[in-house]
Every structure is written in C-alpha cells, then in structure tokens.
N, C-alpha and C. Protein backbone atom coordinates (compact mmCIF):
# COMPACT_ATOMS: atom_id res chain seq x y z
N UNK A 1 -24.90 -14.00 18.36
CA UNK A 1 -23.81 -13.05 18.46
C UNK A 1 -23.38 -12.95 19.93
N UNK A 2 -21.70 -12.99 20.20
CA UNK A 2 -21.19 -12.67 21.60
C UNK A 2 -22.15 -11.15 22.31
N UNK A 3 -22.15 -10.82 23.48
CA UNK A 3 -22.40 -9.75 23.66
C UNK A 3 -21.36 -8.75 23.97
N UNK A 4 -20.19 -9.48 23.57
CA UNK A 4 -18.78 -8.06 23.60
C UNK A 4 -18.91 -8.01 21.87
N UNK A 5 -19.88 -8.51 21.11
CA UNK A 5 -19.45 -8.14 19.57
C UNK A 5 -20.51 -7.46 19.03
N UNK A 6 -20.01 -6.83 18.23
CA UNK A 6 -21.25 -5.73 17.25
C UNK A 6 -20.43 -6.13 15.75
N UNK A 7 -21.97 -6.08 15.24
CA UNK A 7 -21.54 -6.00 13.99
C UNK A 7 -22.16 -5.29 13.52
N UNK A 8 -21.13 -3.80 12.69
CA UNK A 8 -22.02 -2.74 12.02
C UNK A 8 -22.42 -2.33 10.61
N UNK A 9 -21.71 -3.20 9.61
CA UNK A 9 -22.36 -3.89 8.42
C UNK A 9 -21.97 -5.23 8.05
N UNK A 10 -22.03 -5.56 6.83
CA UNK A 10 -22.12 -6.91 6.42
C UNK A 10 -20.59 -7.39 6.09
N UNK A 11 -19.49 -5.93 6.07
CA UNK A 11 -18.30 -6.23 5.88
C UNK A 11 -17.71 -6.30 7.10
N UNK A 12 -17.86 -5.51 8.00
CA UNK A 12 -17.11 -5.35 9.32
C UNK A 12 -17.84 -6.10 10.75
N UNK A 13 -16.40 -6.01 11.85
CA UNK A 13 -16.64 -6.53 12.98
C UNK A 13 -16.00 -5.62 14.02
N UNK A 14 -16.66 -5.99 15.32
CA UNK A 14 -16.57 -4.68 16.17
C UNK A 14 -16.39 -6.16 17.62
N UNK A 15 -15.51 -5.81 18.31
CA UNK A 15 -15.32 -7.03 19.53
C UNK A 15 -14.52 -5.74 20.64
N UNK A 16 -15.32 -5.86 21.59
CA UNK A 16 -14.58 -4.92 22.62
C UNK A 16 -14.63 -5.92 23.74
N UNK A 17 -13.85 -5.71 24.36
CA UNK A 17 -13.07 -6.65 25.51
C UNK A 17 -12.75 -6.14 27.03
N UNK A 18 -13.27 -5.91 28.06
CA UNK A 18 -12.41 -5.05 29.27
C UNK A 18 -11.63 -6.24 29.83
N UNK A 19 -10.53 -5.94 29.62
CA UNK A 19 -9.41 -6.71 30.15
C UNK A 19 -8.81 -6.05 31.47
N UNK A 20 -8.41 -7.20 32.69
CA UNK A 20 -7.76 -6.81 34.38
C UNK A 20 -6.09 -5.94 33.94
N UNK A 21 -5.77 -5.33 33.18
CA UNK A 21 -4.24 -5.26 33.13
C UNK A 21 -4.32 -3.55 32.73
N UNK A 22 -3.37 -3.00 32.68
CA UNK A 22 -3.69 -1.30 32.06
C UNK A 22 -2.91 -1.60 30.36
N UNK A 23 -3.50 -0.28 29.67
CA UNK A 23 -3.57 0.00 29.15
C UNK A 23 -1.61 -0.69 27.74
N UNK A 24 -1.13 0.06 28.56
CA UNK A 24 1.01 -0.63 28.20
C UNK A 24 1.12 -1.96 28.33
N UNK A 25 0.34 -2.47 29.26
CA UNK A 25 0.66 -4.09 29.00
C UNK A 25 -0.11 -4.65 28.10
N UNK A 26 -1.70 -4.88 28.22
CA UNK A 26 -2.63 -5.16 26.73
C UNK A 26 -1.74 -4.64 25.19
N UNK A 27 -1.35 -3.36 25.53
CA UNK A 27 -0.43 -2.94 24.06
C UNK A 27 0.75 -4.06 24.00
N UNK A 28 1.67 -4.19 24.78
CA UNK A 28 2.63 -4.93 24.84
C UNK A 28 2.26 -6.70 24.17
N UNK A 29 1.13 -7.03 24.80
CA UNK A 29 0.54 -8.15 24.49
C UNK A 29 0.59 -8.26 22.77
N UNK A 30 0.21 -7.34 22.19
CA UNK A 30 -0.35 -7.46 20.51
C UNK A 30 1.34 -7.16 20.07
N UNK A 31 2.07 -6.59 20.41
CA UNK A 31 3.27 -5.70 20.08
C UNK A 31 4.89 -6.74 20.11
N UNK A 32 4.75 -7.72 21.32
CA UNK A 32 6.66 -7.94 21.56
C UNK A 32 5.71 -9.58 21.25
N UNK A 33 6.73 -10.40 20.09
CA UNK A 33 6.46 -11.44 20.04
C UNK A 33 6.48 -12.60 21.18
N UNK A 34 7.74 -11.78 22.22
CA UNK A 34 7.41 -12.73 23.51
C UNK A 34 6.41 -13.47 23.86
N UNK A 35 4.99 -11.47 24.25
CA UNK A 35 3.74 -12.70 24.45
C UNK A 35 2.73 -12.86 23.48
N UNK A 36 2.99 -12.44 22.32
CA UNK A 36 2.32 -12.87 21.08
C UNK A 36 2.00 -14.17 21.10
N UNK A 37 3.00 -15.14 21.47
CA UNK A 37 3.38 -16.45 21.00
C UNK A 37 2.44 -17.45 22.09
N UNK A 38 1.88 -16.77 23.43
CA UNK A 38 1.53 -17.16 24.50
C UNK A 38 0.38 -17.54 24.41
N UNK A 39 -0.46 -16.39 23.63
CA UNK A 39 -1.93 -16.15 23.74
C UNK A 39 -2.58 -16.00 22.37
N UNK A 40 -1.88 -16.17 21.10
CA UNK A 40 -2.67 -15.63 19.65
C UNK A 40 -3.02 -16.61 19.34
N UNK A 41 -4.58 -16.94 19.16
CA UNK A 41 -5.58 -18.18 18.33
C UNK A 41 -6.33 -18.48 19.13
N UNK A 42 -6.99 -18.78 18.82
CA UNK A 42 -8.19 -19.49 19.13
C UNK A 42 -8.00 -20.54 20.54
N UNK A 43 -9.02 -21.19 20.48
CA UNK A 43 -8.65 -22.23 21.83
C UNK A 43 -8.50 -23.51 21.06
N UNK A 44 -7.20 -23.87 21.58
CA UNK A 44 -7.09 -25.31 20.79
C UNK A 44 -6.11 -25.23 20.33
N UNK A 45 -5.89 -23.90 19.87
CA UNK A 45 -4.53 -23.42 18.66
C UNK A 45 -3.24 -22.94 19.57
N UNK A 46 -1.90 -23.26 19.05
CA UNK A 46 -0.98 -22.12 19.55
C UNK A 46 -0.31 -21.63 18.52
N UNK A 47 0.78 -21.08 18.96
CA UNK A 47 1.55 -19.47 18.10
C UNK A 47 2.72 -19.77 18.19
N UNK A 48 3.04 -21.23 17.60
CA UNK A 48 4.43 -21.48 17.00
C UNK A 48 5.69 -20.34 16.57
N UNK A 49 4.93 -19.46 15.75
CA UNK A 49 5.84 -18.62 15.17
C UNK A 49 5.30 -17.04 14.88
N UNK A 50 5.84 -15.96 15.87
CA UNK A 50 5.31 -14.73 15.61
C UNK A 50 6.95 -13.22 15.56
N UNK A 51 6.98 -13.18 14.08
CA UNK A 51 7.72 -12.11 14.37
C UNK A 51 7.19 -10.94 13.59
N UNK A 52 7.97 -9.84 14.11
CA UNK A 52 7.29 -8.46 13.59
C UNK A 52 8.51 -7.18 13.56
N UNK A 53 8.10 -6.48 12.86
CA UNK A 53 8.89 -5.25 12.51
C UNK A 53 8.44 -4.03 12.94
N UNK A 54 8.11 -3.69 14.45
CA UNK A 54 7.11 -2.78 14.98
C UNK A 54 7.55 -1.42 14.74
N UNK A 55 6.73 -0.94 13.37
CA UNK A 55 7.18 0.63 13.13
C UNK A 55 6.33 0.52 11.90
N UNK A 56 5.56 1.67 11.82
CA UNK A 56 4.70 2.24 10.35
C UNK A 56 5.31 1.90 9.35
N UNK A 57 4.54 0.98 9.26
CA UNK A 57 5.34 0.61 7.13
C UNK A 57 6.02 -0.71 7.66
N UNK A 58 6.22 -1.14 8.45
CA UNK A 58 6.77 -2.74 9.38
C UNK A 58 5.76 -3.86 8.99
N UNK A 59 6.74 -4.69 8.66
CA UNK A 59 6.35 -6.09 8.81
C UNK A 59 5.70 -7.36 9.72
N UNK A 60 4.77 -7.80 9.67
CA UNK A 60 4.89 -8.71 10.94
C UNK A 60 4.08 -10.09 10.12
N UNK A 61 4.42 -11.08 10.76
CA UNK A 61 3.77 -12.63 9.98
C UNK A 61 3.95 -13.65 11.28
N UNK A 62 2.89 -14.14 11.38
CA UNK A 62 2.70 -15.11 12.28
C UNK A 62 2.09 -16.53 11.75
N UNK A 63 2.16 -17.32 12.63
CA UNK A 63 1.55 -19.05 12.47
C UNK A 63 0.58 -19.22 13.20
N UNK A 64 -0.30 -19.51 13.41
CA UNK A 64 -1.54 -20.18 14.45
C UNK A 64 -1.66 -22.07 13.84
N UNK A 65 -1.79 -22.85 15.21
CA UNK A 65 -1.71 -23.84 14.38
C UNK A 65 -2.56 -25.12 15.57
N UNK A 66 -3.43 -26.18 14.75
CA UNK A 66 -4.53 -26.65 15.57
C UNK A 66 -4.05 -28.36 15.27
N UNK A 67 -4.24 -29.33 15.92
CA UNK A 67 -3.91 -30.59 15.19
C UNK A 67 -5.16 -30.61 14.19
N UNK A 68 -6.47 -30.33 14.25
CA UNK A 68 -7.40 -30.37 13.13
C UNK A 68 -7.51 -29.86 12.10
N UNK A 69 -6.68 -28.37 12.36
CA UNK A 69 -6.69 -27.22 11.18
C UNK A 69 -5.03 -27.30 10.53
N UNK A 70 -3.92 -27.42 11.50
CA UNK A 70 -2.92 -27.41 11.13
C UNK A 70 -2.40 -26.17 10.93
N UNK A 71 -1.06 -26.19 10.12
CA UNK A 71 -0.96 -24.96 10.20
C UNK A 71 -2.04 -23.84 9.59
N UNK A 72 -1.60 -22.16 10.16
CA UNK A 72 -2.44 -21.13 9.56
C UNK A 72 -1.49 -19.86 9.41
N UNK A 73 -0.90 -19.61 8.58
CA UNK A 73 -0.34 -18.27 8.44
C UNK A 73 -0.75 -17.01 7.87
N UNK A 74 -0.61 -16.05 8.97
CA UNK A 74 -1.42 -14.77 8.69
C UNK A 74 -0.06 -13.63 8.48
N UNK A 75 0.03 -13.03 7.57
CA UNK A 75 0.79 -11.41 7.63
C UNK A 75 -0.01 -10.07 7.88
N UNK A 76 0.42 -8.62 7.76
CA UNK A 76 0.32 -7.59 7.55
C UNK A 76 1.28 -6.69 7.76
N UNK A 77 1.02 -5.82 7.49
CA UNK A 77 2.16 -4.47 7.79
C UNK A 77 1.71 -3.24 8.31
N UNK A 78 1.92 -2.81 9.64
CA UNK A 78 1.25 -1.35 10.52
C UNK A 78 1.53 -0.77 9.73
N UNK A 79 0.09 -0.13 10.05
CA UNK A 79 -0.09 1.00 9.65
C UNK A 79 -0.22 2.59 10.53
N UNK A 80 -0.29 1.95 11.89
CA UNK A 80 -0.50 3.53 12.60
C UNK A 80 -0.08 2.37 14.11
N UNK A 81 0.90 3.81 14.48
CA UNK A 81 0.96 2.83 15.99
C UNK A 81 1.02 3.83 16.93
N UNK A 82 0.30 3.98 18.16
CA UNK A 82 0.29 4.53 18.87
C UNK A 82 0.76 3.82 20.61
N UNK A 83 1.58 3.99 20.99
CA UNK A 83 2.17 3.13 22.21
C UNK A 83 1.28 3.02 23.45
N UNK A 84 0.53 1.91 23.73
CA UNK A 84 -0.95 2.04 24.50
C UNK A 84 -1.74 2.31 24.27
N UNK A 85 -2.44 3.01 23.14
CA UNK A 85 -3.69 3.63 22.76
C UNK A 85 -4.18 2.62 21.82
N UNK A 86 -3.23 3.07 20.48
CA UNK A 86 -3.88 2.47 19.36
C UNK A 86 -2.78 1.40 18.26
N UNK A 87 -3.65 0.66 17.72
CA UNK A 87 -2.40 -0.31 16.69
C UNK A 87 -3.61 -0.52 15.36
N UNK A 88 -2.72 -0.16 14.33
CA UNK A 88 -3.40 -0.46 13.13
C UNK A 88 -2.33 -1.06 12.06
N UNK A 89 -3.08 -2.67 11.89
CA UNK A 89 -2.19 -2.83 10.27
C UNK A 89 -3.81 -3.91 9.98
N UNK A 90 -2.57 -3.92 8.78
CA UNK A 90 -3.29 -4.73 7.50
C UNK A 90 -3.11 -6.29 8.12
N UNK A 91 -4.11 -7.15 7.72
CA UNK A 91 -4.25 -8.83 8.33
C UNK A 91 -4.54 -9.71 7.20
N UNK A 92 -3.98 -10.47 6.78
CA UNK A 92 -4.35 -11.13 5.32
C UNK A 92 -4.04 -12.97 5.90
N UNK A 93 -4.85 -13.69 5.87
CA UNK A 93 -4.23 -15.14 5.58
C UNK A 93 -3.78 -15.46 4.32
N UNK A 94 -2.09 -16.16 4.33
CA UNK A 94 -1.87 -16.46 3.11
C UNK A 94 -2.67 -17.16 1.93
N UNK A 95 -2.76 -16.74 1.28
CA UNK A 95 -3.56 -16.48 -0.59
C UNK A 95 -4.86 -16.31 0.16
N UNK A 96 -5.01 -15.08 0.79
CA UNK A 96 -6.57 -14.78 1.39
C UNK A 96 -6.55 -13.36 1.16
N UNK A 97 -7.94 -12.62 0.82
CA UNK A 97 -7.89 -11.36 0.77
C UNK A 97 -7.14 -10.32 2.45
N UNK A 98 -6.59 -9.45 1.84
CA UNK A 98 -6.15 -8.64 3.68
C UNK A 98 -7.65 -7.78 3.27
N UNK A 99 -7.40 -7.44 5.19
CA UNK A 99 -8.68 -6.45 5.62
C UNK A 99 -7.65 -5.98 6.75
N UNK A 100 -8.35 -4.97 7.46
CA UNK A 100 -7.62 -3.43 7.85
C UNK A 100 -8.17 -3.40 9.19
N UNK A 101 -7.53 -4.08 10.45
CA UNK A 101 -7.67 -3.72 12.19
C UNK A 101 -6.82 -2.81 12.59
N UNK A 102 -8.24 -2.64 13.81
CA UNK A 102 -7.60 -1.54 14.43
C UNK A 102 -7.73 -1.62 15.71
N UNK A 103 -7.26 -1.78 17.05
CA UNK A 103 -7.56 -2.23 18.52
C UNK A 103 -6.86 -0.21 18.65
N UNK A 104 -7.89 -0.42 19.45
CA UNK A 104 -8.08 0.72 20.43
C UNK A 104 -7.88 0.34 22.09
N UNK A 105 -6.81 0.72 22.68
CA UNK A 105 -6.63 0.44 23.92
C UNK A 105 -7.22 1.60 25.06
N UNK A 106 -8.13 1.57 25.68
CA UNK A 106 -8.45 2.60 26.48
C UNK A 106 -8.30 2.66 27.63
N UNK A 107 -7.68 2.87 28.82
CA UNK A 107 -7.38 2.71 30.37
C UNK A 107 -9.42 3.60 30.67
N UNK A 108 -9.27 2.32 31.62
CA UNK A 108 -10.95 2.32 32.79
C UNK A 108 -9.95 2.49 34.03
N UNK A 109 -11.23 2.50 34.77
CA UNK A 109 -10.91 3.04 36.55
C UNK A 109 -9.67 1.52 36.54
N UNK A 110 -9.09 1.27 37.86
CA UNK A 110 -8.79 0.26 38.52
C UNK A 110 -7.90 -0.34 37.95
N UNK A 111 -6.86 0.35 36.79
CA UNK A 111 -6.00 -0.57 36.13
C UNK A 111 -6.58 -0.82 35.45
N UNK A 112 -7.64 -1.09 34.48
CA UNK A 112 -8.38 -2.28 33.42
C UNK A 112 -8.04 -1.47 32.23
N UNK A 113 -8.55 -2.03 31.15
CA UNK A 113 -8.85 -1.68 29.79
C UNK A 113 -9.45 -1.75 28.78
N UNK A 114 -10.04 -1.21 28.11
CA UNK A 114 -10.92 -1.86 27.18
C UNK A 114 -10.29 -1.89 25.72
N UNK A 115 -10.26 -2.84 25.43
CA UNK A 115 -9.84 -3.44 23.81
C UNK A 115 -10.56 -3.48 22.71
N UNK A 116 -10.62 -2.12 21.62
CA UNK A 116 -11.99 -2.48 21.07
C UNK A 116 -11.18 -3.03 19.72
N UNK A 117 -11.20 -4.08 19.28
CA UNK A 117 -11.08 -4.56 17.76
C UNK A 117 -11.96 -4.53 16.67
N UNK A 118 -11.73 -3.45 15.59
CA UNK A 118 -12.06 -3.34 14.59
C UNK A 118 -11.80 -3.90 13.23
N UNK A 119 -12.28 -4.94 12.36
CA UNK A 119 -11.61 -5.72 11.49
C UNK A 119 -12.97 -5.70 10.23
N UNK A 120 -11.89 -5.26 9.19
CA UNK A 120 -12.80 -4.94 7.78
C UNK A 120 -12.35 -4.68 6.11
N UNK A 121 -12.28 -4.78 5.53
CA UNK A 121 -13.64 -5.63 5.16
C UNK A 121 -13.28 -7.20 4.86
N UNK A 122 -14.64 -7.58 4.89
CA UNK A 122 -14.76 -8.90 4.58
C UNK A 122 -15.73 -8.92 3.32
N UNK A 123 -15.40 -9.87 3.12
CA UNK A 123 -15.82 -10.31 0.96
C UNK A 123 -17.00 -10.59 1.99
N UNK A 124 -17.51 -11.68 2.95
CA UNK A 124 -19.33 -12.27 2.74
C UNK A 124 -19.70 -12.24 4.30
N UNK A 125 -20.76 -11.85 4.67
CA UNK A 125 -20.94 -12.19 5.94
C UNK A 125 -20.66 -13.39 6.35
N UNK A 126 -20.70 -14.69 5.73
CA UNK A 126 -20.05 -15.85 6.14
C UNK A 126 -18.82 -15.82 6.86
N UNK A 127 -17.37 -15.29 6.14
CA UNK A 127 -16.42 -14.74 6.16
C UNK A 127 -16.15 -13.96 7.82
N UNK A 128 -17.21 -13.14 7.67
CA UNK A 128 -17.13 -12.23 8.66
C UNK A 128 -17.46 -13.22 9.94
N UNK A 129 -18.46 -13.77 9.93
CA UNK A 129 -19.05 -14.42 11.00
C UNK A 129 -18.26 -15.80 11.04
N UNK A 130 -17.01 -16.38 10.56
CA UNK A 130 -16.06 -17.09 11.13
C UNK A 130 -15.41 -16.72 11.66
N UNK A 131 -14.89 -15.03 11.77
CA UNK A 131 -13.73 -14.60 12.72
C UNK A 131 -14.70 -13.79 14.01
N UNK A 132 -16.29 -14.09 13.66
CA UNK A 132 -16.29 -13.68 15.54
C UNK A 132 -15.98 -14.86 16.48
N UNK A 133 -16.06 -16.12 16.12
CA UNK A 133 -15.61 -16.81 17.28
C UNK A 133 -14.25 -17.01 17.39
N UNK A 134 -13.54 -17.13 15.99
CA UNK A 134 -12.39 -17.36 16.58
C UNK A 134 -11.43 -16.12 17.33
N UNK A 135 -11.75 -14.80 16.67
CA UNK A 135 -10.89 -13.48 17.34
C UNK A 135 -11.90 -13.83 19.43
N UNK A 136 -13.52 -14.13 19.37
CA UNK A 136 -13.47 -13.80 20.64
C UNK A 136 -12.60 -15.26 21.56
N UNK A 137 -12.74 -16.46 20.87
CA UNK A 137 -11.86 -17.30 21.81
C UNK A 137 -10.30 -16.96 21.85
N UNK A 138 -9.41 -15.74 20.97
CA UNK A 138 -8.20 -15.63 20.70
C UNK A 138 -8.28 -14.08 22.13
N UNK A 139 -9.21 -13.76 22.37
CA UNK A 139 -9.20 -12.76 23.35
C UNK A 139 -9.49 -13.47 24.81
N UNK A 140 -10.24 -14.79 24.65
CA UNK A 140 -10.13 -15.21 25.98
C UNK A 140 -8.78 -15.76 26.28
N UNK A 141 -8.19 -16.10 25.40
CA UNK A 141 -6.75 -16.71 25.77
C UNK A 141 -6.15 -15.30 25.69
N UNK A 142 -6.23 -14.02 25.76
CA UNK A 142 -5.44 -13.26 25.84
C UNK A 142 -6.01 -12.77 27.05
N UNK A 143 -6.76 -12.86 27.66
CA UNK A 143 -7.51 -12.46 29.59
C UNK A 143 -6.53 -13.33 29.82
N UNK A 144 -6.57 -15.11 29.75
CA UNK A 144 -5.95 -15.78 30.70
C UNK A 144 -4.45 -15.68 30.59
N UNK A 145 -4.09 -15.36 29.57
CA UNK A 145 -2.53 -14.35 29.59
C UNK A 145 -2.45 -13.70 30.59
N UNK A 146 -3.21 -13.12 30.45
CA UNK A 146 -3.19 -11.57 31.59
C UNK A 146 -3.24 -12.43 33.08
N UNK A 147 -3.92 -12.90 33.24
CA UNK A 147 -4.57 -14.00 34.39
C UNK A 147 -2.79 -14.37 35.25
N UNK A 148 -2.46 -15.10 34.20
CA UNK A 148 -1.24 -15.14 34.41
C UNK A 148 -0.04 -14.67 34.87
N UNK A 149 0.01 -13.47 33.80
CA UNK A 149 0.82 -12.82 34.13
C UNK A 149 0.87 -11.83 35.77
N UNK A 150 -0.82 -11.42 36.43
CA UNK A 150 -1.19 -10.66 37.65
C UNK A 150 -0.58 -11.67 39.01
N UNK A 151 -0.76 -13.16 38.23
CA UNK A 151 0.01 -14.26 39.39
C UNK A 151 1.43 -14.48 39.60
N UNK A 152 2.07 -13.40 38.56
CA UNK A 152 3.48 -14.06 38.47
C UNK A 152 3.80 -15.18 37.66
N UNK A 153 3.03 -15.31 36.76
CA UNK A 153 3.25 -16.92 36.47
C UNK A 153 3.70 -16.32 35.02
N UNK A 154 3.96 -15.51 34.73
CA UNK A 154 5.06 -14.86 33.87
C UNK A 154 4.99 -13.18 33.51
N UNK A 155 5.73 -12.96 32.19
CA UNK A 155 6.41 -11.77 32.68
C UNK A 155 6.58 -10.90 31.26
C-alpha cells in the first residue's frame, strides 16, 4: 500500500495528497476541463476528451486513453460542490458499476493543500486495489501539473 493511501474497508479507498498550489487552484484542476485534459490518468495515459456540466445534478464524461489499454471512458454527475473545499459526484466506467467520490480540498500553512480522495464502493477488493495505483499515478501527474503551472509553463 502507498503511504498517502488508507484503506478503511474492503469497499472503499482513502488517498490524501499535499499538493504546492492553494486550495482554488487544486479545485480548479478537478473542475474547468482546460486542465482536466492536462493531468487526468494515470502515467502513460492522456485526457483526449473531458467535458462537464459544473452544477449539482450536472453532467460530466471524460476519456483516459493508453496505446496498451486504449480508449477508457468514465461519466458521473455532482453531487455536492463546494468552490475550493469540497467536490462530490458519482464515477462509473462505461458498462461498469458507479461508486460515489469525494475530494476534500483543505488549505495548509504556505499556500499548499491537502487533497483527500474518497472513492466507494467497490464490488471486490481486487476492484478496489486496481484504482490505488492508478488514482495515485493520476495525482502524480496532477503535482506535475501544478509543477508547471508555479513555472509559468501554463495557466
């Protein structure tokens, strides 16, 4: 197991993250497909296609896509949005059961933040224990987003 991940039963996953950026930009990151498209998947993968309907009861469906895996399309629809704090919807891969995240954005000293992702349930611990590596390699490409973005190297 990562040591940013907990797992607190056999359905759920727990991944907290302190990310260099505050609190409005990490939100912004999950929120404007701009940089959705920059940083969502895994390593290896990019984000061909991410749009969304940002408002309770809103739509959003994205692509992740690998030359080995190919394409991957995921939907859901928020469920609770809080601007910097908190984001909750539903996450389903197409003809896959949905389960119910929730990232908690918290401002630390120095500008930082901590990202806690909550994602549940899952049908088998198998299940469960394929999305800790890929959500924690989809968070390291969302640091080197950030990485990025503190250099200017976008926006």
């Amino acid at each position: 197991m990562l040591p940013d991940t907990e797992t607190l039963a056999d359905d759920e996953l727990r991944i907290s993250r302190d990310l260099d950026a505050p609190p409005e930009l990490v939100f912004r990151l999950w929120t404007d497909p701009v940089h959705v498209v920059r940083w969502m998947g895994p390593d290896g993968f990019d984000c061909p296609s991410f749009e969304l309907d940002l408002r309770e009861g809103g739509a959003w469906r994205g692509c992740i896509r690998s030359a080995e895996y190919g394409e991957n399309w995921m939907s859901g629809v928020y469920r609770e949005i809080v601007p910097g704090r908190r984001l909750v919807f539903t996450f389903a891969w197409d003809e896959g059961p949905e389960t119910l995240v929730t990232i908690d954005f918290k401002a630390l000293d120095g500008g930082r933040t901590r990202q806690t992702f909550h994602q549940t349930p899952f049908e088998t611990v198998e299940t469960r224990d394929s999305h800790v590596g890929g959500w924690a390699s989809a968070f390291d490409c969302e640091a080197g987003y950030l990485e990025q973005i503190a250099r200017g190297a976008d926006t």
